[in-house]
PDB file of N, CA and C in Angstrom:
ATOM      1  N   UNK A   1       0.816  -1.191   0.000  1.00  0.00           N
ATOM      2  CA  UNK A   1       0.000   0.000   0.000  1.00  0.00           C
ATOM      3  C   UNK A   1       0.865   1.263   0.000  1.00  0.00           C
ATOM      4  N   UNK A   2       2.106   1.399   0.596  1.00  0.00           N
ATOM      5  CA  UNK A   2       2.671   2.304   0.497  1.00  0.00           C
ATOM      6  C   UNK A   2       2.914   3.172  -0.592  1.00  0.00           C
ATOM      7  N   UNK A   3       3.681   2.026  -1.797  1.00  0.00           N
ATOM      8  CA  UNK A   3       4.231   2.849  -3.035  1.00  0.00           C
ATOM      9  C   UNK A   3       2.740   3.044  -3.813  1.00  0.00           C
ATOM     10  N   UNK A   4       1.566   3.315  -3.436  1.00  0.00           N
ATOM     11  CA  UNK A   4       0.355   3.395  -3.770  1.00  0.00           C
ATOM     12  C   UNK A   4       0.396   4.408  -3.397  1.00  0.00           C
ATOM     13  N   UNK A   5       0.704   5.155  -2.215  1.00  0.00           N
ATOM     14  CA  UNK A   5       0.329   5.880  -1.790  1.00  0.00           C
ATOM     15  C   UNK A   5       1.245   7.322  -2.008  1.00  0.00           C
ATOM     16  N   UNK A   6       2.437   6.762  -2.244  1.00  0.00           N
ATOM     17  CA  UNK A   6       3.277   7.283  -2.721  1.00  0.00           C
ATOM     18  C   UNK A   6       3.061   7.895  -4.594  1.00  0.00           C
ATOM     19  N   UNK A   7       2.823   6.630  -5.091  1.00  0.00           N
ATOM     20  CA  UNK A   7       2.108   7.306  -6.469  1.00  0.00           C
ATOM     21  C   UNK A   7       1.336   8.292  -6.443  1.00  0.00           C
ATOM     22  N   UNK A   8      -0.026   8.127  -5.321  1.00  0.00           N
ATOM     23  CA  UNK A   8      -0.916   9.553  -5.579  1.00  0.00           C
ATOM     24  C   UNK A   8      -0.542  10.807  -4.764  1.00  0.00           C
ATOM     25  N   UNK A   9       0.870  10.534  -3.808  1.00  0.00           N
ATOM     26  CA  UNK A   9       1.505  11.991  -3.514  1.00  0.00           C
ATOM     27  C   UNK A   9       2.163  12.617  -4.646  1.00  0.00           C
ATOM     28  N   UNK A  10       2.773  11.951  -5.897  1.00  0.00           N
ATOM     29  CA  UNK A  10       3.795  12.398  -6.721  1.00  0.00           C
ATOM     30  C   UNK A  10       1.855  12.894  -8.111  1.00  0.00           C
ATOM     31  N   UNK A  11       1.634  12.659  -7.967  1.00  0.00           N
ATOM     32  CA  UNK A  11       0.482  13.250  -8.580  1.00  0.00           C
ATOM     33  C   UNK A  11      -0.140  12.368 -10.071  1.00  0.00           C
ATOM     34  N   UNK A  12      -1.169  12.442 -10.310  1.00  0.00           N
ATOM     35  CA  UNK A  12      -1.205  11.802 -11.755  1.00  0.00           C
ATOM     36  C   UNK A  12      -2.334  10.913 -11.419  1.00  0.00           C
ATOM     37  N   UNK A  13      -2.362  10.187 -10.139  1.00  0.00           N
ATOM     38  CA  UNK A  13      -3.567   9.301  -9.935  1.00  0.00           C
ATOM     39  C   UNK A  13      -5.033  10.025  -9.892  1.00  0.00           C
ATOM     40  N   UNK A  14      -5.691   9.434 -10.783  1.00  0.00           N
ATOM     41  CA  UNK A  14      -7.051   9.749 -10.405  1.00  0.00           C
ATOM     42  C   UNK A  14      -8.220   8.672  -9.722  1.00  0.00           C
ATOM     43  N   UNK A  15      -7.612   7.041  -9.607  1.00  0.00           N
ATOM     44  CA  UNK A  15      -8.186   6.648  -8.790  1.00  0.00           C
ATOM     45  C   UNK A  15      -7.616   5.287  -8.399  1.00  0.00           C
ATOM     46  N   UNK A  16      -7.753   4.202  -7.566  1.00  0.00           N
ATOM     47  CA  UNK A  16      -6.561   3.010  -7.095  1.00  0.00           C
ATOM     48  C   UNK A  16      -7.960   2.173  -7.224  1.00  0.00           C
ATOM     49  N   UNK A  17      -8.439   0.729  -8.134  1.00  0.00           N
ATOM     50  CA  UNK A  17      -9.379   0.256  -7.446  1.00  0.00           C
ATOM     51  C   UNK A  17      -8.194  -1.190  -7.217  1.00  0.00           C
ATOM     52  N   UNK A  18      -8.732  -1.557  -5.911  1.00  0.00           N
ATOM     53  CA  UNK A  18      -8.160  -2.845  -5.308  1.00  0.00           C
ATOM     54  C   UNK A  18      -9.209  -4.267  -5.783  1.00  0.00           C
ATOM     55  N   UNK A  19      -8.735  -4.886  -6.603  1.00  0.00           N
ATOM     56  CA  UNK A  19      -9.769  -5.917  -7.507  1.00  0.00           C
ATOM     57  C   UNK A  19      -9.607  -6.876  -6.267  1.00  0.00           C
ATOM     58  N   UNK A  20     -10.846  -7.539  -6.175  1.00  0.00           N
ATOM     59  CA  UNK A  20     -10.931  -8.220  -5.243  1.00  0.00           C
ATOM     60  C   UNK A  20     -12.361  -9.230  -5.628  1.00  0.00           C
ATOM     61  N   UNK A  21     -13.118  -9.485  -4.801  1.00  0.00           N
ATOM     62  CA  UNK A  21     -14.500 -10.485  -5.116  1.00  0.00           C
ATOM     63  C   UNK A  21     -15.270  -9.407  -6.625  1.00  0.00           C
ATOM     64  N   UNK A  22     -15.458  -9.793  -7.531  1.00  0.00           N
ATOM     65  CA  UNK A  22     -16.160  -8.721  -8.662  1.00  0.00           C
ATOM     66  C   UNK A  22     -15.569  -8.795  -9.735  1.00  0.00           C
ATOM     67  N   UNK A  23     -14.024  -9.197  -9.316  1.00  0.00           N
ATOM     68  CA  UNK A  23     -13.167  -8.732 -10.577  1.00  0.00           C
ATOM     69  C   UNK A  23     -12.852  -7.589 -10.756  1.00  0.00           C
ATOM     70  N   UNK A  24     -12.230  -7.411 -12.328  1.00  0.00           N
ATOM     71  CA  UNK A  24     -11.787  -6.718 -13.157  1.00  0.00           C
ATOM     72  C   UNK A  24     -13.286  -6.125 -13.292  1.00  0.00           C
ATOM     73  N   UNK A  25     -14.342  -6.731 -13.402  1.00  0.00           N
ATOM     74  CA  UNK A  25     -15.520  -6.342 -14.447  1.00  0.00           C
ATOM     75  C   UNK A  25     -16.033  -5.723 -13.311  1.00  0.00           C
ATOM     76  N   UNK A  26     -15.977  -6.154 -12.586  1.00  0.00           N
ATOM     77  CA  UNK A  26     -17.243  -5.499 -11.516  1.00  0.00           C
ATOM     78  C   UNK A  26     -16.521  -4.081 -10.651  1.00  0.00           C
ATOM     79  N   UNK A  27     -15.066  -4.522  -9.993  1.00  0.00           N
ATOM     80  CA  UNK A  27     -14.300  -3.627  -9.476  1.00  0.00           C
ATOM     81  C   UNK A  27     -13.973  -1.985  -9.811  1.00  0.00           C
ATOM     82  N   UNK A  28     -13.477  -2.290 -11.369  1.00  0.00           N
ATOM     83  CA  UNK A  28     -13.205  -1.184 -12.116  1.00  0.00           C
ATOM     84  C   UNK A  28     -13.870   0.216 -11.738  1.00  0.00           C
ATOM     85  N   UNK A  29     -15.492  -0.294 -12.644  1.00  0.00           N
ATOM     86  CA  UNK A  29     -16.355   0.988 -13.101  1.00  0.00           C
ATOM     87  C   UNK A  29     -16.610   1.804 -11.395  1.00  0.00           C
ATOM     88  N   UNK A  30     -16.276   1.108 -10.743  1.00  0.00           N
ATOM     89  CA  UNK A  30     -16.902   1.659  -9.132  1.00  0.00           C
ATOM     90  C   UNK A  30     -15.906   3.168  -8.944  1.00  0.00           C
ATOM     91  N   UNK A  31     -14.505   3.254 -10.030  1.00  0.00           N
ATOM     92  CA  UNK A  31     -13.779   4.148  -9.233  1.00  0.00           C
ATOM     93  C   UNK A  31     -13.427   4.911 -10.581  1.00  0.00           C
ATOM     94  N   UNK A  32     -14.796   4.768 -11.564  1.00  0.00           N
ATOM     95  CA  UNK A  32     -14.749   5.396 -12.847  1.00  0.00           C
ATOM     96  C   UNK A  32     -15.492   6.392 -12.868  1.00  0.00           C
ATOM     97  N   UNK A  33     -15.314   7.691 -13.500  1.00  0.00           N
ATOM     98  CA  UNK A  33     -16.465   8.927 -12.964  1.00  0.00           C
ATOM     99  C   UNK A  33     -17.996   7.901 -13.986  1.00  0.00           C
ATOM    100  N   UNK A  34     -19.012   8.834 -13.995  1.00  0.00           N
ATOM    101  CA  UNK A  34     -20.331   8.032 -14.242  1.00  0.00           C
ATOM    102  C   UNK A  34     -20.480   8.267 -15.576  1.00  0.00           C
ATOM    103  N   UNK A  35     -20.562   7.269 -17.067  1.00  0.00           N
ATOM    104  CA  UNK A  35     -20.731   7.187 -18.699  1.00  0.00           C
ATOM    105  C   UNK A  35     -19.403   6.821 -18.694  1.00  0.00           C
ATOM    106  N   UNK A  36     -18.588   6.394 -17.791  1.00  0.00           N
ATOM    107  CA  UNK A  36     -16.846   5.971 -18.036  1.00  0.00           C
ATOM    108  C   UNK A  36     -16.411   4.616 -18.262  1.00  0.00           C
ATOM    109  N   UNK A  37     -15.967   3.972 -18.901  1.00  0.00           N
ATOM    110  CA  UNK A  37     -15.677   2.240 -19.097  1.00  0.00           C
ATOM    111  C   UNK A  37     -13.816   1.985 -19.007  1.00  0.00           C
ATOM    112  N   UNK A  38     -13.849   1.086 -19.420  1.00  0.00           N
ATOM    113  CA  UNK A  38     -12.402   0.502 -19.630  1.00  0.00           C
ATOM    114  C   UNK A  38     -11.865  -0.050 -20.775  1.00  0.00           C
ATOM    115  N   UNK A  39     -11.167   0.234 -21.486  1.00  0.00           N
ATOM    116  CA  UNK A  39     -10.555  -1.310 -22.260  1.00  0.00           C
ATOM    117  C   UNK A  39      -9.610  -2.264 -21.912  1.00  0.00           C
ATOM    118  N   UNK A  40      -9.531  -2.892 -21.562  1.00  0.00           N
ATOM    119  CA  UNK A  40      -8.516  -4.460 -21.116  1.00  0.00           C
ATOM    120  C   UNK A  40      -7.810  -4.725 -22.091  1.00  0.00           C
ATOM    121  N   UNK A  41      -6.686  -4.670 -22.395  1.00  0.00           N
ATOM    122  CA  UNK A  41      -6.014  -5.904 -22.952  1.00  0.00           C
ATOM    123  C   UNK A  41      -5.743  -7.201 -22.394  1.00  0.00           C
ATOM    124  N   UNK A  42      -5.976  -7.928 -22.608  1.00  0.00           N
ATOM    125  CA  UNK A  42      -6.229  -9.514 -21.623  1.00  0.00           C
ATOM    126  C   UNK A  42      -5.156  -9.811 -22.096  1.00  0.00           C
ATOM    127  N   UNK A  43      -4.047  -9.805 -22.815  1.00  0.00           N
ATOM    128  CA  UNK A  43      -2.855 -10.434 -23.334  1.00  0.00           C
ATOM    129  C   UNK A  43      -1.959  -9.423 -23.128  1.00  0.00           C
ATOM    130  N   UNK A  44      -2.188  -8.566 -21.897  1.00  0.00           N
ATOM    131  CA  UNK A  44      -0.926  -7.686 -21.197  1.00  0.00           C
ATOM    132  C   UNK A  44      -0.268  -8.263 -20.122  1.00  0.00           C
ATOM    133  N   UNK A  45      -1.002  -9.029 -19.544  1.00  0.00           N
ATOM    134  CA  UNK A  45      -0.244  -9.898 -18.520  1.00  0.00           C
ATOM    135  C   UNK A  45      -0.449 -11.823 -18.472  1.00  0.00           C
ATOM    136  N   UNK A  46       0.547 -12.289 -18.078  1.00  0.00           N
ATOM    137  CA  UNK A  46       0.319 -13.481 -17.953  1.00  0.00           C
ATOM    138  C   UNK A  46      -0.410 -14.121 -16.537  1.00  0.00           C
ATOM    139  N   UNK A  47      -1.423 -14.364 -17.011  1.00  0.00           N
ATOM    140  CA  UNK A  47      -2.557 -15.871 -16.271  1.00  0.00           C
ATOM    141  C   UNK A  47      -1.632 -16.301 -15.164  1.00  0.00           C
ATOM    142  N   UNK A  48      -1.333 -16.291 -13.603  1.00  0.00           N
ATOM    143  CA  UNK A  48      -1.168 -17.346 -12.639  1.00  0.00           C
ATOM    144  C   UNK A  48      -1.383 -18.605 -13.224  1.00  0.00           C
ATOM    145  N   UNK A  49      -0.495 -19.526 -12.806  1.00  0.00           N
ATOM    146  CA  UNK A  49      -0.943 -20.683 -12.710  1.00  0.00           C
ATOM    147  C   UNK A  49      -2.826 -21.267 -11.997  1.00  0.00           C
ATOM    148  N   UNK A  50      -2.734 -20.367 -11.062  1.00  0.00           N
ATOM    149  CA  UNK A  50      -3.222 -21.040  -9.931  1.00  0.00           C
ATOM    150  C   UNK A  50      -4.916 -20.812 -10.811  1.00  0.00           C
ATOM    151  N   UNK A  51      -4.666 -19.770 -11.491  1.00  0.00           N
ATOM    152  CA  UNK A  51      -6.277 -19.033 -11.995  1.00  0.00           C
ATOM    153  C   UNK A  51      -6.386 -19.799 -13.531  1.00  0.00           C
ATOM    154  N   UNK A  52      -5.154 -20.135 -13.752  1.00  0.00           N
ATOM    155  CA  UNK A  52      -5.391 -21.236 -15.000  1.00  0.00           C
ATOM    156  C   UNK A  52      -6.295 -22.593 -15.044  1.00  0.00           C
ATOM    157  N   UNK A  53      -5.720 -23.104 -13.536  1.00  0.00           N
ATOM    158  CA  UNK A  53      -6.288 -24.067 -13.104  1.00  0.00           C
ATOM    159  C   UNK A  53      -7.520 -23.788 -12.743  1.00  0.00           C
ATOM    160  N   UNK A  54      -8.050 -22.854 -12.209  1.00  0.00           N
ATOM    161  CA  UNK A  54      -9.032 -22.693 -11.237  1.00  0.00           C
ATOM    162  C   UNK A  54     -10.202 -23.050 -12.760  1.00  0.00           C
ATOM    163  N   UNK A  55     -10.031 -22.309 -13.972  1.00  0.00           N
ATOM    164  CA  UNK A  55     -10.629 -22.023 -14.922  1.00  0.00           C
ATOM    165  C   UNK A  55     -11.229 -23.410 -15.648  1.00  0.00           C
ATOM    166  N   UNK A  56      -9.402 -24.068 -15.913  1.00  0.00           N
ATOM    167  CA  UNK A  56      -9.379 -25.292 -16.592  1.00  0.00           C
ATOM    168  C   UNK A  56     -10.371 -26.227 -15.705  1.00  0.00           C
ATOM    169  N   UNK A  57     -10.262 -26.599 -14.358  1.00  0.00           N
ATOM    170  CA  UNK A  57     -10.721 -27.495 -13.427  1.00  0.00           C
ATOM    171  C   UNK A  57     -12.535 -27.469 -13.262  1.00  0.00           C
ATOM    172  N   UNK A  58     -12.682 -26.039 -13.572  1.00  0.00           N
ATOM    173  CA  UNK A  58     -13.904 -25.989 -13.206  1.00  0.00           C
ATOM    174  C   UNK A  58     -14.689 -25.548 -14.451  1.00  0.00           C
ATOM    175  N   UNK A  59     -14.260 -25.425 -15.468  1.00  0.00           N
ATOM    176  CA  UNK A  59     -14.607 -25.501 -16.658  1.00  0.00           C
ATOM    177  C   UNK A  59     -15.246 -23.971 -16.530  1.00  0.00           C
ATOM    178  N   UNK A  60     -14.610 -22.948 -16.397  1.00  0.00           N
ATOM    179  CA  UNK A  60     -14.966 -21.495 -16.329  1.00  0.00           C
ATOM    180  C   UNK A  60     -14.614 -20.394 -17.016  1.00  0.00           C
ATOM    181  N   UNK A  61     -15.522 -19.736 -17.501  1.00  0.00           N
ATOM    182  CA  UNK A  61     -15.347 -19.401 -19.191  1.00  0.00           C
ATOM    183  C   UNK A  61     -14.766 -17.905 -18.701  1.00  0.00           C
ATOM    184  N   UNK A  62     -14.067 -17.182 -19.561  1.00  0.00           N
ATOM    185  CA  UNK A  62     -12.928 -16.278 -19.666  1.00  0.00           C
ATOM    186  C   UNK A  62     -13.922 -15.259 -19.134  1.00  0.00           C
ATOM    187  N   UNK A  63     -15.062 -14.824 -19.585  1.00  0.00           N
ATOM    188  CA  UNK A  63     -15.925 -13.857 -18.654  1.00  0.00           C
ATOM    189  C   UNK A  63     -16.439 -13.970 -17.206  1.00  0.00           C
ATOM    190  N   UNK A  64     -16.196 -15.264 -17.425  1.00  0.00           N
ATOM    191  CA  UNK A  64     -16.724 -15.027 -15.170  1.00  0.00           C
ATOM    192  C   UNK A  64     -15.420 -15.498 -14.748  1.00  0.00           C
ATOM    193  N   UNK A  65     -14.656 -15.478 -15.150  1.00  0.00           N
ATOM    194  CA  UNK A  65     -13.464 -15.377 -14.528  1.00  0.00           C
ATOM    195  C   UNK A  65     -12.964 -13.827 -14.307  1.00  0.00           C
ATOM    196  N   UNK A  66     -13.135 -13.434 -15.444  1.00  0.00           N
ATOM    197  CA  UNK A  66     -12.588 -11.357 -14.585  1.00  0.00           C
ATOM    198  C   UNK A  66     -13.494 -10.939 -13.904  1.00  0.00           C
ATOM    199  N   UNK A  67     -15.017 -11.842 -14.025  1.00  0.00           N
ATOM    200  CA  UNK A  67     -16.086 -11.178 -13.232  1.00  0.00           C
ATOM    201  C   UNK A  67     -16.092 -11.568 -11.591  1.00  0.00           C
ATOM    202  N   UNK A  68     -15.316 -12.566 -11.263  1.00  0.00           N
ATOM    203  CA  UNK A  68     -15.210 -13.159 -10.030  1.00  0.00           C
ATOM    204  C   UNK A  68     -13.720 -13.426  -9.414  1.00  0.00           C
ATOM    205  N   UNK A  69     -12.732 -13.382 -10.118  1.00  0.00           N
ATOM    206  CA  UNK A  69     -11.260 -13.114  -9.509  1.00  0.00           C
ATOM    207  C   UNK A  69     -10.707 -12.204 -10.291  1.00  0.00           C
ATOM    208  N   UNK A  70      -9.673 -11.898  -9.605  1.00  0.00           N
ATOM    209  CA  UNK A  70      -8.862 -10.354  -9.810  1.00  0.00           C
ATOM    210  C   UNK A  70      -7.436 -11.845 -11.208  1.00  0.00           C
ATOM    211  N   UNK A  71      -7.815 -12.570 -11.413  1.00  0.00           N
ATOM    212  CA  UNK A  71      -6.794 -13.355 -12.145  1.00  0.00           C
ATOM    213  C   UNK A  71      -4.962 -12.527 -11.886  1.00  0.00           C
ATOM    214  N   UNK A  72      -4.634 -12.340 -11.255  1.00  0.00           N
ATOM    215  CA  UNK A  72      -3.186 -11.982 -10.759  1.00  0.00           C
ATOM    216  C   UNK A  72      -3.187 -10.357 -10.930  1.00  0.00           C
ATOM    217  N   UNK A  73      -4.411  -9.965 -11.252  1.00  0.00           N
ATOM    218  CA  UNK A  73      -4.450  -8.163 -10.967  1.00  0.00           C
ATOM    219  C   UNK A  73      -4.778  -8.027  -9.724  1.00  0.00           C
ATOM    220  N   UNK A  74      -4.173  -6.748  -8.699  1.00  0.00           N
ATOM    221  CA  UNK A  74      -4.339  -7.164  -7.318  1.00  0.00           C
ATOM    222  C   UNK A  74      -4.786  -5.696  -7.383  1.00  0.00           C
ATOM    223  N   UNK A  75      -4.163  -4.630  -7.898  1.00  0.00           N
ATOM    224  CA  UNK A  75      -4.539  -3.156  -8.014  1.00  0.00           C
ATOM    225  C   UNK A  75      -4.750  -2.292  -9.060  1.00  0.00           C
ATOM    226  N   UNK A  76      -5.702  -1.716  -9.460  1.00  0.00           N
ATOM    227  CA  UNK A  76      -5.447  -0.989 -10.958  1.00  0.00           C
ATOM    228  C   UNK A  76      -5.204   0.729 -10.530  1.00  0.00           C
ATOM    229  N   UNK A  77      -4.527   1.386 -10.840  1.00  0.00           N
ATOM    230  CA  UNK A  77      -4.181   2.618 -10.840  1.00  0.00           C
ATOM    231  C   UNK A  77      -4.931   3.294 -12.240  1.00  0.00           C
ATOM    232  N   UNK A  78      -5.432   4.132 -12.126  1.00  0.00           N
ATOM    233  CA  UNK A  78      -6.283   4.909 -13.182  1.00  0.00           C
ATOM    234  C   UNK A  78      -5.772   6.086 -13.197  1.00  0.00           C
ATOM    235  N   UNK A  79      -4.574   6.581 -13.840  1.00  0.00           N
ATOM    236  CA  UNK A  79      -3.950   7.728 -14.174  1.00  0.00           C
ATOM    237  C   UNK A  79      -3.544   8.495 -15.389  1.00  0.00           C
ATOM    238  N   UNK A  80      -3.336   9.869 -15.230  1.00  0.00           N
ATOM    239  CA  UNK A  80      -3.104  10.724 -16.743  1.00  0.00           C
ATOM    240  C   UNK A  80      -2.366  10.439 -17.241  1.00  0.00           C
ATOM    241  N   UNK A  81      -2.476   9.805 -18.285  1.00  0.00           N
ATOM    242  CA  UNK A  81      -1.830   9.310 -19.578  1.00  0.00           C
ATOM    243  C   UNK A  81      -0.196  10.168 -19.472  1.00  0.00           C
ATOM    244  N   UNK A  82      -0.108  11.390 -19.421  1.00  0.00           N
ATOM    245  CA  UNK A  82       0.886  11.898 -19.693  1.00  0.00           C
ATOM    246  C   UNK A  82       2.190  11.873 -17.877  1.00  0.00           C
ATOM    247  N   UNK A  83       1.159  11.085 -16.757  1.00  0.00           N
ATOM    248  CA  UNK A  83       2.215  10.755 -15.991  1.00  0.00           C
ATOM    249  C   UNK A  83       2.275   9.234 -15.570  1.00  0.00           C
ATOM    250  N   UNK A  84       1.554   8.190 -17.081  1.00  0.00           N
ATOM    251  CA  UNK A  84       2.125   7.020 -16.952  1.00  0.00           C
ATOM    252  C   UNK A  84       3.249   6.251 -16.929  1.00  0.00           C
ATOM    253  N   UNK A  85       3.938   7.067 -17.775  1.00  0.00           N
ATOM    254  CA  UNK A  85       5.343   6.575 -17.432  1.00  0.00           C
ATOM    255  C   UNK A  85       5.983   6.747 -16.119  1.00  0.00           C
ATOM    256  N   UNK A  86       6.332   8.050 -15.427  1.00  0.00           N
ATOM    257  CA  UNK A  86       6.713   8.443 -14.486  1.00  0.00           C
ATOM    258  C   UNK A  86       6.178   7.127 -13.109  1.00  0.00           C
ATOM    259  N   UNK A  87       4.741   7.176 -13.104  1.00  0.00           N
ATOM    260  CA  UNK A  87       4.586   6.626 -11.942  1.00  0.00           C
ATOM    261  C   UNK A  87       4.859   5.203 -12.335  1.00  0.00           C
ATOM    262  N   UNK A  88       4.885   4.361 -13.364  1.00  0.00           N
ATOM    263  CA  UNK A  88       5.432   3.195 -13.498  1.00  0.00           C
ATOM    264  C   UNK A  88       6.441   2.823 -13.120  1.00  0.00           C
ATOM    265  N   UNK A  89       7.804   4.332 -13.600  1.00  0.00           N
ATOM    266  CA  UNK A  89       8.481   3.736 -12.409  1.00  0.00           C
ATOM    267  C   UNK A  89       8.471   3.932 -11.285  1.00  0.00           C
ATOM    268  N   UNK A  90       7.956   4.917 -10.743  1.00  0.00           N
ATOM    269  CA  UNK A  90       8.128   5.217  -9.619  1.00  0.00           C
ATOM    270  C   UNK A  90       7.759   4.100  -8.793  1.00  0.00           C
ATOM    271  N   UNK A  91       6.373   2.951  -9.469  1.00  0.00           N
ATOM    272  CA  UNK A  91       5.845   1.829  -8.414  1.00  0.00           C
ATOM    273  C   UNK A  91       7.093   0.195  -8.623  1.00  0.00           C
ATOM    274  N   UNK A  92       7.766   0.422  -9.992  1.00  0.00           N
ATOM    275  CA  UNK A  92       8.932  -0.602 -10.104  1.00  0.00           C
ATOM    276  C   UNK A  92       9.557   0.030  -9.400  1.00  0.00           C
ATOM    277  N   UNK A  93      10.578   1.215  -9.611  1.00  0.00           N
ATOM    278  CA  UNK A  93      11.398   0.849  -8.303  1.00  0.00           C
ATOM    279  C   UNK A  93      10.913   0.701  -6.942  1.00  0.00           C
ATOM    280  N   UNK A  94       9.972   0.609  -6.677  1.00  0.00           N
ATOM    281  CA  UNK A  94       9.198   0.840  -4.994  1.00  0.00           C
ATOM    282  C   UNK A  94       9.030  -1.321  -4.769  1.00  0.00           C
ATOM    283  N   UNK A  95       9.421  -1.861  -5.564  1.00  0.00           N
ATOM    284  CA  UNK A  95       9.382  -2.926  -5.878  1.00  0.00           C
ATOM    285  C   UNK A  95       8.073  -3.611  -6.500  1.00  0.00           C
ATOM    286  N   UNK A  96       6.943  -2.781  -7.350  1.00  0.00           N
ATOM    287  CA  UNK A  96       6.102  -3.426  -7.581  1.00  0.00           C
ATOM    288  C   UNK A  96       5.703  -3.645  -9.099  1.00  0.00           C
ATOM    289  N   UNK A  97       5.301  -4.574  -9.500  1.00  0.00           N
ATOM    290  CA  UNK A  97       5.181  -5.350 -10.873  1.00  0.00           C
ATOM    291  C   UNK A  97       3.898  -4.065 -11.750  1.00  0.00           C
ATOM    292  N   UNK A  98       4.392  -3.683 -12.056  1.00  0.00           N
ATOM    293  CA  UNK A  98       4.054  -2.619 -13.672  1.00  0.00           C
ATOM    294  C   UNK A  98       3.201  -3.434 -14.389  1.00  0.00           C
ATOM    295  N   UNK A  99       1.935  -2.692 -14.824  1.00  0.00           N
ATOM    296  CA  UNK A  99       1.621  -3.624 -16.204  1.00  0.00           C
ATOM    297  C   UNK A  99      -0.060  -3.128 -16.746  1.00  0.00           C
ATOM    298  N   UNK A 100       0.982  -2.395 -17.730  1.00  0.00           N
ATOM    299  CA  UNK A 100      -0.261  -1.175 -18.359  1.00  0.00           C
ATOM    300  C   UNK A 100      -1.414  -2.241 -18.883  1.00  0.00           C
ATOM    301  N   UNK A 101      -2.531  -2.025 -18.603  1.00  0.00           N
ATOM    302  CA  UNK A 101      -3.842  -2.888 -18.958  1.00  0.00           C
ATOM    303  C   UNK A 101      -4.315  -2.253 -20.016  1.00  0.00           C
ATOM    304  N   UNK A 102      -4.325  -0.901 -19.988  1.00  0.00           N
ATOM    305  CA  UNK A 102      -5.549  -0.124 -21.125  1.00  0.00           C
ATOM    306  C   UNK A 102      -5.771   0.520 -21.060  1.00  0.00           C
ATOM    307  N   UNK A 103      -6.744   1.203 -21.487  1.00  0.00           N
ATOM    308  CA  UNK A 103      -7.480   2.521 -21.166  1.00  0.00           C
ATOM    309  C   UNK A 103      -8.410   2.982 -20.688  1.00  0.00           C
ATOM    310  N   UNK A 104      -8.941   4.469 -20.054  1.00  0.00           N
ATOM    311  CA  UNK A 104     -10.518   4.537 -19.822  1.00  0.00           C
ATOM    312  C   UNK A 104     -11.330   5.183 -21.182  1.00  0.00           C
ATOM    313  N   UNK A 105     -12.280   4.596 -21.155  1.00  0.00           N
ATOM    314  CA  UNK A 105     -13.045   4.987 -22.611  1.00  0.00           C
ATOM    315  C   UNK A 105     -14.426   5.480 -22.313  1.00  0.00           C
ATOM    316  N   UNK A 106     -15.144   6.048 -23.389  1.00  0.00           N
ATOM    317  CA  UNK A 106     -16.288   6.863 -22.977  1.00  0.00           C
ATOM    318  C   UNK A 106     -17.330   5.784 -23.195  1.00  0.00           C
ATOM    319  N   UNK A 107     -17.317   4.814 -23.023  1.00  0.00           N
ATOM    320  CA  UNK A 107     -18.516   3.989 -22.534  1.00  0.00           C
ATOM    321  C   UNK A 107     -18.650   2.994 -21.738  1.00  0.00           C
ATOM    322  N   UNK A 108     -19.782   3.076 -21.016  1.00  0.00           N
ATOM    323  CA  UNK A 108     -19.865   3.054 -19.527  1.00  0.00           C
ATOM    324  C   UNK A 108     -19.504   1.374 -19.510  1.00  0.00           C
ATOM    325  N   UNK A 109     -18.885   0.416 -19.683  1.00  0.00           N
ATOM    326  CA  UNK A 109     -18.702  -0.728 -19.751  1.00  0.00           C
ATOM    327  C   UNK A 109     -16.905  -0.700 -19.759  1.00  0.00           C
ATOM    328  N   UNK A 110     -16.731  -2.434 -18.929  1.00  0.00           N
ATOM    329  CA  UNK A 110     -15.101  -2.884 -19.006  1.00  0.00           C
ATOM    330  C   UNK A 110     -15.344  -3.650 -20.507  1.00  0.00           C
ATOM    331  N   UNK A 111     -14.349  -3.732 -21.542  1.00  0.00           N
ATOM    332  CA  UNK A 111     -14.174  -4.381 -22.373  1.00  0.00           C
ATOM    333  C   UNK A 111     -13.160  -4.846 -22.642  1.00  0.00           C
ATOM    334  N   UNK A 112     -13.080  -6.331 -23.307  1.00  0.00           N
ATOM    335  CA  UNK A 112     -11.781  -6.764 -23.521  1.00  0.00           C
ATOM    336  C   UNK A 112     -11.425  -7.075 -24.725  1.00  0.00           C
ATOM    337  N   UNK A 113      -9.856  -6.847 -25.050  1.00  0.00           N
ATOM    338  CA  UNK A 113      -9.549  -7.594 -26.378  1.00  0.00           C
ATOM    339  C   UNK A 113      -8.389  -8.433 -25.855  1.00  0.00           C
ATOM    340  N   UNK A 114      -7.952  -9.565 -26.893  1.00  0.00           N
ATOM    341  CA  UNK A 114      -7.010 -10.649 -26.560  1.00  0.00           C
ATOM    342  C   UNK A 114      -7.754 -11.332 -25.995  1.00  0.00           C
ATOM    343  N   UNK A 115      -6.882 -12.460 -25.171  1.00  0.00           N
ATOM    344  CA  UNK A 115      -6.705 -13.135 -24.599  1.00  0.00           C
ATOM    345  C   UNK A 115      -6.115 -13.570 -22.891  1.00  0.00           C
ATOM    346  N   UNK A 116      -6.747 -14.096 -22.035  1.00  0.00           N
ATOM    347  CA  UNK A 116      -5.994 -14.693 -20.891  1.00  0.00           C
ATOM    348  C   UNK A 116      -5.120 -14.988 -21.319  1.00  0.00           C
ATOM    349  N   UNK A 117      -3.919 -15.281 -21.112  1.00  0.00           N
ATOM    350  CA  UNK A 117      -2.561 -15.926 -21.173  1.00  0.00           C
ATOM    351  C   UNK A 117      -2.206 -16.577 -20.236  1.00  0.00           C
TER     352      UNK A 117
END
């Protein structure tokens, strides 16, 4: 939580959602102003093992999976484009794993392109 917190002292954050029970799908829009969505790239980060399995085992299709686990996203940072770089590093060197998802878009829905990996 720190270098979180540290990101929105150095400026640029406009909002932190912590994905948790909801997902990606459900989590997001809560810390999106209101007509605001997302785009996902689903093939920006690689799949846990553990959420591979969870998927494969229980035969659980790629949409209720972002709708019900955070699949190895633990925090999304929602910040101005023009201080994404900066705070990227600022949260790698703070020791934490970087990994641009997408964008916010003007309709009120999360959407995805790609793939889980």
């Amino acid at each position: 939580m720190r270098p979180a917190l540290e990101a929105v002292r150095a400026g640029g954050v406009h909002a932190l959602a912590h994905i948790t029970g909801g997902g990606l799908t459900e989590n997001l829009p809560r810390v999106l102003p209101e007509g605001c969505g997302a785009a996902i790239d689903l093939g920006a980060w690689d799949l846990p093992p553990v959420f591979r399995w969870v998927a494969e085992t229980g035969g659980i299709e790629t949409g209720e999976m972002l709708k019900t686990f955070n699949c190895g996203i633990g925090m999304v940072a929602v910040v101005a484009p023009e201080r994404a770089e900066a705070l990227a590093a600022l949260l790698s060197e703070a020791g934490e794993r970087v990994v641009p998802l997408g964008h916010v878009t003007e309709q009120a829905v999360v959407s995805y392109t790609g793939e889980l990996g």
